[in-house]
C-alpha atoms as a PDB file:
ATOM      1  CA  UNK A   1      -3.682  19.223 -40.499  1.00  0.00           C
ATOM      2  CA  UNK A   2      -5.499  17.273 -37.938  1.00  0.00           C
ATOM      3  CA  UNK A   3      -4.673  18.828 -34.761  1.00  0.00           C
ATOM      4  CA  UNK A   4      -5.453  16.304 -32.875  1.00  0.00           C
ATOM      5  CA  UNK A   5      -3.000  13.624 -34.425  1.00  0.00           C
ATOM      6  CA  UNK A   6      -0.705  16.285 -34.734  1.00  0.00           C
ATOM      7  CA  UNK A   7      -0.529  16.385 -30.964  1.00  0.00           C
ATOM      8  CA  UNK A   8      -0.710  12.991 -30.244  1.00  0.00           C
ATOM      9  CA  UNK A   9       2.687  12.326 -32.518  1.00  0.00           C
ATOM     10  CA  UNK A  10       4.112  15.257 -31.053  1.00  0.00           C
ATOM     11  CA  UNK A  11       3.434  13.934 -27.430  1.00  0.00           C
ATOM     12  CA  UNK A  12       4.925  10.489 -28.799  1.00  0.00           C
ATOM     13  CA  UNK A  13       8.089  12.040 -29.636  1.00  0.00           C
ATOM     14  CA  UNK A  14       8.332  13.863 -27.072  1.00  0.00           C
ATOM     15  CA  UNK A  15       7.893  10.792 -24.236  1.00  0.00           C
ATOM     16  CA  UNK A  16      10.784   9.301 -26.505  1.00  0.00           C
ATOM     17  CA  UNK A  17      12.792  11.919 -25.369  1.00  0.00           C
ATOM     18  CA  UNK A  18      11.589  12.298 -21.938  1.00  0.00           C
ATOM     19  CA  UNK A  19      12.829   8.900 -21.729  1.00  0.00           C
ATOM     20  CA  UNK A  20      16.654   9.794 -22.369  1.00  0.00           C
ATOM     21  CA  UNK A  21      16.382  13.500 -20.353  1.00  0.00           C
ATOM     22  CA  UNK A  22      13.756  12.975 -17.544  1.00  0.00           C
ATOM     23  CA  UNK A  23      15.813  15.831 -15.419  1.00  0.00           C
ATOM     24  CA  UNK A  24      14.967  18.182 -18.127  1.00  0.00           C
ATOM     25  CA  UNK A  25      10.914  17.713 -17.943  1.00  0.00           C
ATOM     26  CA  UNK A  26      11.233  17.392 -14.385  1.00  0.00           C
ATOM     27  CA  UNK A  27      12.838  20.780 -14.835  1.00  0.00           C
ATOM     28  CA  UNK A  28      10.053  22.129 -17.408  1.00  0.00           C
ATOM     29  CA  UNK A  29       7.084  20.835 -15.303  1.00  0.00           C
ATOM     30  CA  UNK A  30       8.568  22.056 -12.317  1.00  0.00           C
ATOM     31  CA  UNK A  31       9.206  25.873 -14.151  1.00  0.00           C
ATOM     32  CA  UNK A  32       5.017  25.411 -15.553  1.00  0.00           C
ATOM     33  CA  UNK A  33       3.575  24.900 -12.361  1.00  0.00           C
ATOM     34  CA  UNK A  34       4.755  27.813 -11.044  1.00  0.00           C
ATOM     35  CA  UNK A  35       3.901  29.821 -14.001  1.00  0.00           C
ATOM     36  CA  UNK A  36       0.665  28.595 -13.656  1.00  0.00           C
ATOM     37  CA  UNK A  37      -0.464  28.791 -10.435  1.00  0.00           C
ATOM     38  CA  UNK A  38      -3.049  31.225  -9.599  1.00  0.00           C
ATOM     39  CA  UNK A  39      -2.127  35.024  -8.773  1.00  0.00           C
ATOM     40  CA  UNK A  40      -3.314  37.811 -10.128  1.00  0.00           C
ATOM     41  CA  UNK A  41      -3.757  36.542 -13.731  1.00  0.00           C
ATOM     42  CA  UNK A  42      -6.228  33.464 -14.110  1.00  0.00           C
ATOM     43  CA  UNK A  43      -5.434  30.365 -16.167  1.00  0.00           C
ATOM     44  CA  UNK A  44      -7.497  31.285 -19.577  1.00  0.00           C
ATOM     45  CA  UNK A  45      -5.280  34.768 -19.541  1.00  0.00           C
ATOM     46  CA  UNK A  46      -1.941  32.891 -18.806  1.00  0.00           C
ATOM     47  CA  UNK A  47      -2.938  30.514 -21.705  1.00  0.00           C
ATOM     48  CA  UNK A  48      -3.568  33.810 -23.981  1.00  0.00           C
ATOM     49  CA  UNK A  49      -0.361  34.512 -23.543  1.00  0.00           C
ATOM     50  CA  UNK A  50       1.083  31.647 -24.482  1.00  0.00           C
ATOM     51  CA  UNK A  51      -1.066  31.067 -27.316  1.00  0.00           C
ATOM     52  CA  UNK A  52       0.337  34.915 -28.475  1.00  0.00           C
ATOM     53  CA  UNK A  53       4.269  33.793 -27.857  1.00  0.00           C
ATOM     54  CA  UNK A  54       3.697  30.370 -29.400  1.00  0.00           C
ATOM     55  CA  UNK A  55       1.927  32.007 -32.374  1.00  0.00           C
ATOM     56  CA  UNK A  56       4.775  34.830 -32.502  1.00  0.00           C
ATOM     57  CA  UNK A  57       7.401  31.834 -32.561  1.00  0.00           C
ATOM     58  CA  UNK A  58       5.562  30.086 -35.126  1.00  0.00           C
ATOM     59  CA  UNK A  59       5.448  26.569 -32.997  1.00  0.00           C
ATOM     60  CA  UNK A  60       2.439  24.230 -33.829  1.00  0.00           C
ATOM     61  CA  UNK A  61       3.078  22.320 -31.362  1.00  0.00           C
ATOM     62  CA  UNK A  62       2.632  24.844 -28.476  1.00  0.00           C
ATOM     63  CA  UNK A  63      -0.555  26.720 -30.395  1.00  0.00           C
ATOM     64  CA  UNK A  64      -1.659  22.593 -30.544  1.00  0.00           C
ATOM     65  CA  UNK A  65      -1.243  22.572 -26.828  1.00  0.00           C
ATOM     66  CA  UNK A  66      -2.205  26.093 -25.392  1.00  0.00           C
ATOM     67  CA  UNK A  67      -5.531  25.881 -28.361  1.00  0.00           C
ATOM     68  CA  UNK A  68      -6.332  22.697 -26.622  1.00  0.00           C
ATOM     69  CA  UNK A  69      -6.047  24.237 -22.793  1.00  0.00           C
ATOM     70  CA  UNK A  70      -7.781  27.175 -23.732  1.00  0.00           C
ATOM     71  CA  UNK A  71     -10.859  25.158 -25.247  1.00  0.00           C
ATOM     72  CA  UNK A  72     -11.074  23.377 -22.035  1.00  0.00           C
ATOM     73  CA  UNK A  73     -10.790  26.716 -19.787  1.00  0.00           C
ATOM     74  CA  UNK A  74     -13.690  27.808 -21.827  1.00  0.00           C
ATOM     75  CA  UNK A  75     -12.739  30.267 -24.294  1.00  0.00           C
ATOM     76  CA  UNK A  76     -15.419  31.366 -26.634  1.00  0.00           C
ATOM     77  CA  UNK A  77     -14.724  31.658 -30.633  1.00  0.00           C
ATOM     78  CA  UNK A  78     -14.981  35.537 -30.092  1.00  0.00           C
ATOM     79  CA  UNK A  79     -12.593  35.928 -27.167  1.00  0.00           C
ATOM     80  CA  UNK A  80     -10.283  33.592 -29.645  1.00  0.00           C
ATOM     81  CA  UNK A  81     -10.696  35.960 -32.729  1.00  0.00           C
ATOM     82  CA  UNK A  82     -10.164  39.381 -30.590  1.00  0.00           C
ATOM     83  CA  UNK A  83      -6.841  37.429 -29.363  1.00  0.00           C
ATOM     84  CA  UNK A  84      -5.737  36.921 -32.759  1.00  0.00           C
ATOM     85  CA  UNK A  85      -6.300  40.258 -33.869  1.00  0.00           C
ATOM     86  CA  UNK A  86      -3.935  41.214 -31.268  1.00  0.00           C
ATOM     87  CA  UNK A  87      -1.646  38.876 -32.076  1.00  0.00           C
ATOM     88  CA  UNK A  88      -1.859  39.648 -35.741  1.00  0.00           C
ATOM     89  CA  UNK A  89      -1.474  43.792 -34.790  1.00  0.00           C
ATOM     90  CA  UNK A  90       1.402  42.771 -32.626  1.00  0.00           C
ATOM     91  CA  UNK A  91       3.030  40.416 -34.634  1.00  0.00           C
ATOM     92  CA  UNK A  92       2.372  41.031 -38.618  1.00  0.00           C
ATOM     93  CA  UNK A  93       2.051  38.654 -41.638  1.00  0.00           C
ATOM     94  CA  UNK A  94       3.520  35.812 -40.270  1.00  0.00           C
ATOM     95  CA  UNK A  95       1.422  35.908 -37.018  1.00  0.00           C
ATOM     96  CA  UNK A  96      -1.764  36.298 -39.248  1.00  0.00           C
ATOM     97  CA  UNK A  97      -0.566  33.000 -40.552  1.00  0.00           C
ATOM     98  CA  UNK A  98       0.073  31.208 -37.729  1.00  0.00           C
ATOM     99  CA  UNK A  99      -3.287  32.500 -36.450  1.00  0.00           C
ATOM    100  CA  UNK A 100      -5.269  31.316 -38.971  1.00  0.00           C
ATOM    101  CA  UNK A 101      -3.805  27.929 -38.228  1.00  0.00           C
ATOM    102  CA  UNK A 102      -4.671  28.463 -34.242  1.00  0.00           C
ATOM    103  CA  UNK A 103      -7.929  29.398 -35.406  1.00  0.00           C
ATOM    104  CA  UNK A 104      -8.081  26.080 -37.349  1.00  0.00           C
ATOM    105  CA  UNK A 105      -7.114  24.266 -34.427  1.00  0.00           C
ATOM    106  CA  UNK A 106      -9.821  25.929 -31.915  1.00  0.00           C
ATOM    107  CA  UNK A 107     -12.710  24.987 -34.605  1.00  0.00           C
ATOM    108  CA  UNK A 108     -11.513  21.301 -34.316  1.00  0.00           C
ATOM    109  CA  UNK A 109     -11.112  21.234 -30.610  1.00  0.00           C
ATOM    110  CA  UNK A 110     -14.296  23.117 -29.930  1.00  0.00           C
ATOM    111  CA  UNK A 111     -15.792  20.662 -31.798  1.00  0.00           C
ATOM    112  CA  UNK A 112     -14.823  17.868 -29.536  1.00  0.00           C
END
């Protein structure tokens, strides 16, 4: 997979259905802002945790995403493999999987 197609259809789609439910992104930005903001927890360690429950939930399109935000926060290749060994303890065979795809998309994002 290119990832960063991938994400570019996915945002496609997705502004075709923005278009018919605006309240609902207005809604979902709205509930990501305030998960975001800065607290305790900085961004790159929010993101982590994303990047585990998107992997866990087997959605490309979120590991596409949080990958993507966590290359641009600055995450190194080894923070990003120690992650997915957690994620892979955590989460078993299927999270492995999924990880090895997250990894995929890191190398390709990393890579500008």
């Amino acid at each position: 997979m290119k990832w960063k197609d991938f994400l570019d259809e996915t945002n496609s789609r997705m502004g075709k259905l923005h278009r018919e439910a605006p309240g609902m992104f207005e809604g979902f930005a709205t509930m990501g802002r305030a998960a975001k903001r800065e607290g305790a927890l900085d961004e790159k360690t929010k993101e982590l945790i994303a990047l585990g429950i998107a992997i866990s939930t087997r959605c490309d399109s979120c590991i596409g995403f949080h990958v993507k935000s966590l290359v641009r926060l600055g995450l190194t290749r080894e923070e990003m493999c120690e992650a997915l060994e957690m994620i892979g303890y955590m989460g078993g065979g299927p999270s492995i999987a999924f990880g090895a795809k997250a990894l995929e998309a890191y190398d390709e994002f990393a890579a500008g």
